[in-house]
Protein backbone atom coordinates (compact mmCIF):
# COMPACT_ATOMS: atom_id res chain seq x y z
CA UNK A 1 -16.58 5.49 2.75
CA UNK A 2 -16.72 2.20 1.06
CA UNK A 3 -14.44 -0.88 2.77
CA UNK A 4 -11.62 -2.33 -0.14
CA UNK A 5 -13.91 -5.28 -0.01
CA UNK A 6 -17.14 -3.14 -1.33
CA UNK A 7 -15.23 -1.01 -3.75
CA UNK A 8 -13.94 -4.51 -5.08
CA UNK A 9 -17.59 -5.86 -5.42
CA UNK A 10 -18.24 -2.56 -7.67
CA UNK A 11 -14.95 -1.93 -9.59
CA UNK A 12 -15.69 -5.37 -10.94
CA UNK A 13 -19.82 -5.12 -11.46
CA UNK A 14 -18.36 -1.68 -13.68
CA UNK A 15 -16.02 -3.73 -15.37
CA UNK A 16 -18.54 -6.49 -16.19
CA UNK A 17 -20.04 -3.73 -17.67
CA UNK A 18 -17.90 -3.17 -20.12
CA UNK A 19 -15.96 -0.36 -18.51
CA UNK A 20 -11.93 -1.02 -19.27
CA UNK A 21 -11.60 2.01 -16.05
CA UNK A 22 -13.23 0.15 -13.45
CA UNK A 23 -10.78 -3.11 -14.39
CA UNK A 24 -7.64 -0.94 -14.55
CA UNK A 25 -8.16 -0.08 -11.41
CA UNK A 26 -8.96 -3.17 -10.02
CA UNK A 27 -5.46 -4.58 -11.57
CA UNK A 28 -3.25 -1.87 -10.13
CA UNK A 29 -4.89 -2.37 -6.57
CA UNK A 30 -3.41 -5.86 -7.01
CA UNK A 31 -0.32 -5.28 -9.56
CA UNK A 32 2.44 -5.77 -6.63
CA UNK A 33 1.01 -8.37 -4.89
CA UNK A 34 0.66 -10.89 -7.97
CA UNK A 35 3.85 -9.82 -8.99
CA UNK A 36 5.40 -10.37 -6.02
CA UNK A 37 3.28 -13.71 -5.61
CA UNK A 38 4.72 -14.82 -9.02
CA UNK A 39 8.38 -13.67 -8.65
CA UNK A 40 8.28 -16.10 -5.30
CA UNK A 41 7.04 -19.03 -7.09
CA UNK A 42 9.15 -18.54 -10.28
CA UNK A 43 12.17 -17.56 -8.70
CA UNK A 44 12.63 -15.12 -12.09
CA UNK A 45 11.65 -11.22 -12.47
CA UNK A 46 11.32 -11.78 -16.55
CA UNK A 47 9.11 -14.46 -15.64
CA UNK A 48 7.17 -13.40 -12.88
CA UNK A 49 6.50 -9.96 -15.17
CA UNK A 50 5.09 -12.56 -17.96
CA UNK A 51 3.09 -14.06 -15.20
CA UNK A 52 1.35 -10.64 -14.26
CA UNK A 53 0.69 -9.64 -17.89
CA UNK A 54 -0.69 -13.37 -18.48
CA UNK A 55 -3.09 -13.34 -15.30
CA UNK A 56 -4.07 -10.05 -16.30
CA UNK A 57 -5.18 -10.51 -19.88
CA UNK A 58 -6.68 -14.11 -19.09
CA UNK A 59 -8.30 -12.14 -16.07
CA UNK A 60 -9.77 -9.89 -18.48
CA UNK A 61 -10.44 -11.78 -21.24
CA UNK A 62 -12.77 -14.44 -18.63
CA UNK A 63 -14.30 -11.77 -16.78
CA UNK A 64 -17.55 -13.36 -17.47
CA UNK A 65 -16.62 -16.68 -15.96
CA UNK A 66 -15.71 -14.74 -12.61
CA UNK A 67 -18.58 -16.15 -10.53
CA UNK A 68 -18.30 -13.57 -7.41
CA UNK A 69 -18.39 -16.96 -5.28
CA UNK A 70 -15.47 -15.88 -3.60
CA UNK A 71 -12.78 -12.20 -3.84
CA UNK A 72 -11.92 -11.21 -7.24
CA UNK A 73 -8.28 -11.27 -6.00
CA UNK A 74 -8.48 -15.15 -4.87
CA UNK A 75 -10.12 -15.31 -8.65
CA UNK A 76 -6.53 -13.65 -9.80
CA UNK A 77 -4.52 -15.24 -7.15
CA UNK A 78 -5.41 -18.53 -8.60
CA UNK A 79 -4.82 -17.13 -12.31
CA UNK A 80 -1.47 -16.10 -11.69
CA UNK A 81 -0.37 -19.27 -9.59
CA UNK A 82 -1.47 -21.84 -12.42
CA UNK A 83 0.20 -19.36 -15.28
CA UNK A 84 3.39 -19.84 -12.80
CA UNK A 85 3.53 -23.33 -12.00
CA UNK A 86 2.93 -23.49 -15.76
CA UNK A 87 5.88 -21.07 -16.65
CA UNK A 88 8.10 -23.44 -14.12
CA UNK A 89 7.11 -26.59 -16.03
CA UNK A 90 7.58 -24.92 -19.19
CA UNK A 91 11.46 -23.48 -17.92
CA UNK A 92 14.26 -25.21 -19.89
CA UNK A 93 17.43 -24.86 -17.70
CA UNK A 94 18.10 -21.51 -15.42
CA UNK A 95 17.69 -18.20 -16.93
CA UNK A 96 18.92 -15.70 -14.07
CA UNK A 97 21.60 -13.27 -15.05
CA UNK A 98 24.47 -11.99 -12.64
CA UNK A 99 24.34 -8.45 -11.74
CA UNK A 100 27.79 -8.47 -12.52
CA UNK A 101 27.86 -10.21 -16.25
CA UNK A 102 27.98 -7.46 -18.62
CA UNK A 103 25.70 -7.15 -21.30
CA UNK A 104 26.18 -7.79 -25.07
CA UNK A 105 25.03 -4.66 -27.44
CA UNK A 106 24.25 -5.27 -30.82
CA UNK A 107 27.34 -4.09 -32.45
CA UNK A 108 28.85 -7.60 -29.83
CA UNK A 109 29.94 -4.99 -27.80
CA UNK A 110 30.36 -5.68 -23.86
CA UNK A 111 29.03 -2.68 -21.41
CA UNK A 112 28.54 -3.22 -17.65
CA UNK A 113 24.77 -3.96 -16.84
CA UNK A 114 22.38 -0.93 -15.29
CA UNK A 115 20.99 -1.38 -11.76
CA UNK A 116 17.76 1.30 -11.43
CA UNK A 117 18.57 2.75 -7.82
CA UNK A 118 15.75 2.76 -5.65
CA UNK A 119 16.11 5.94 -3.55
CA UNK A 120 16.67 4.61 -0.03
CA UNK A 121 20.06 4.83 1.98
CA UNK A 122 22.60 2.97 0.98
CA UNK A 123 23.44 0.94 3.93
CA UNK A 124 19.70 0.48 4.93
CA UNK A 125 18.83 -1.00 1.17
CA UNK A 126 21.70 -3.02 1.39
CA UNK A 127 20.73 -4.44 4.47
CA UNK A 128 16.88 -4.94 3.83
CA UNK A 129 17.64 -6.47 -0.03
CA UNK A 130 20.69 -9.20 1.88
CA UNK A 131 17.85 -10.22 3.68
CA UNK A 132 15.23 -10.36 0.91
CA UNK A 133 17.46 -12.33 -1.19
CA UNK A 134 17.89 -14.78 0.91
CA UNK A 135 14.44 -15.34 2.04
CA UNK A 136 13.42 -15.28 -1.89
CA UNK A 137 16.62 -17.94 -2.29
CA UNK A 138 14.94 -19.84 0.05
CA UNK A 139 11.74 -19.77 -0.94
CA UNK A 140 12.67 -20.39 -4.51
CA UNK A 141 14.61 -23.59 -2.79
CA UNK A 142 11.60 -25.66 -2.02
CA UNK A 143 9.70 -27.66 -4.50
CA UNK A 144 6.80 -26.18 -6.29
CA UNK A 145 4.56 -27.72 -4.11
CA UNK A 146 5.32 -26.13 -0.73
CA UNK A 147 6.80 -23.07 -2.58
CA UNK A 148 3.50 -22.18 -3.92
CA UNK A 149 1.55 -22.48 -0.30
CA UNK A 150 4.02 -21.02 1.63
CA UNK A 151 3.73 -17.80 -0.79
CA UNK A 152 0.24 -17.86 -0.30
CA UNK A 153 0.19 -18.05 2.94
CA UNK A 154 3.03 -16.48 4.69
CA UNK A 155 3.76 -13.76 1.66
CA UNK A 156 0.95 -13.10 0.41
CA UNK A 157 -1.21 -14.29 3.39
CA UNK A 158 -4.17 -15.44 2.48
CA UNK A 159 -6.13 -17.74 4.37
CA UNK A 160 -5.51 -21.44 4.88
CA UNK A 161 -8.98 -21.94 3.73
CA UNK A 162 -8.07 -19.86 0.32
CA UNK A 163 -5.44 -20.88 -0.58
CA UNK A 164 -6.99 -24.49 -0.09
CA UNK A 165 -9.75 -23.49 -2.44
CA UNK A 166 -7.27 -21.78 -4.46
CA UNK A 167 -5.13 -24.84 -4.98
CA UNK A 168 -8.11 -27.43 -5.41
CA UNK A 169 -6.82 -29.17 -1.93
CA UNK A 170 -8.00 -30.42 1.42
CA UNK A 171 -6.84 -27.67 4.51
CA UNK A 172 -5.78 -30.39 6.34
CA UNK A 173 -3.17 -30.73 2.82
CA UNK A 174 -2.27 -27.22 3.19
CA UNK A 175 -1.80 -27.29 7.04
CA UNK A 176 0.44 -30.55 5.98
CA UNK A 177 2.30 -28.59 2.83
CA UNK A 178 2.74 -25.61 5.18
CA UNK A 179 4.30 -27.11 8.14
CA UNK A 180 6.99 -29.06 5.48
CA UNK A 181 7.50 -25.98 3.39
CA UNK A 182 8.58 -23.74 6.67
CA UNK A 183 10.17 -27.00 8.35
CA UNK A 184 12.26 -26.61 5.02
CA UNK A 185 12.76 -22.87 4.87
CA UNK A 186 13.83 -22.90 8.42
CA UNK A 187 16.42 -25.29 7.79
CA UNK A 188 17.66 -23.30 5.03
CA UNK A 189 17.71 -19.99 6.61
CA UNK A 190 18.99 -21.35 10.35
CA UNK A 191 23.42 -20.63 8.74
CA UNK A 192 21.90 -17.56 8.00
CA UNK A 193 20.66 -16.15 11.07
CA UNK A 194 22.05 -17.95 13.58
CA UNK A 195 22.99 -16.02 16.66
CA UNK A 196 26.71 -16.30 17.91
């Protein structure tokens, strides 16, 4: 049985190829990680959605320039974090919506906005999504800079020696980035889950 690794190495020799299979698969072996990546550095599910479907098609459309130097997913990784430092640079003013704001129809009617329900128990969700929005909160807190290595490293957790290479900087940089970024987060999250 081959290792993810090997069938990586082959899905994208196939796709290479010319075979549109071989890449579909490699994209939905990889779909909720860059998404996830992207929705921690832009802070914004429209946005981090726009990221995935940008990576994607640049990933496809420069297939040829993959150079197998290193994983096709550090090739990706590093697709989808310039297309969302670039969507954060791009950002004019805050565009997240409150659960609770109701939504304007067409016809400038007002109708309470649809939350998709997820399928786990109630109290359990409630608890595990409290906790993930205020880790994302935080995360989405720091500047771009140590945002975008500490969802590298701690989320998504590559290497400090990829996401070095990933982000054209030293190791000793992203050892330096790093310890800020979760100096930062820890000083954001300490009201939250402080004991007593």
């Amino acid at each position: 049985m081959p290792t993810h690794l090997e069938n990586e190495v082959a899905l994208v020799a196939e796709a290479r190829g010319g075979s549109e299979g071989a890449f579909t698969t490699l994209l939905r072996q990889y779909d909720r990680n860059i998404y996830r990546l992207a929705l921690n550095i832009t802070g914004n599910q429209e946005d981090a959605e726009d990221v995935m479907q940008e990576a994607f098609l640049k990933a496809y459309t420069h297939l040829d320039r993959f150079q197998g130097n290193s994983r096709f997913y550090t090739w990706l990784v590093r697709i989808a974090v310039n297309e969302s430092l670039m969507k954060l640079r791009k950002r004019k003013g805050d565009r997240t919506v409150s659960l609770d704001e109701p939504v304007r129809t067409e016809n400038n009617d007002l109708m309470p906005r649809e939350v998709e329900d997820w399928g786990d128990d109630p109290e359990e969700r409630y608890a595990k999504e409290e906790v993930q929005q205020i880790v994302s909160k935080a995360i989405e807190s720091l500047e771009p800079q140590f945002r975008v290595v500490v969802a590298l490293r701690d989320v998504e957790e590559l290497s400090t020696e990829e996401t070095a290479e990933l982000l054209g900087l030293t190791v000793p940089a992203v050892k330096s980035r790093l310890l800020r970024g979760r100096l930062k987060l820890r000083e954001r999250l300490n009201p939250y889950f402080k004991r007593g």
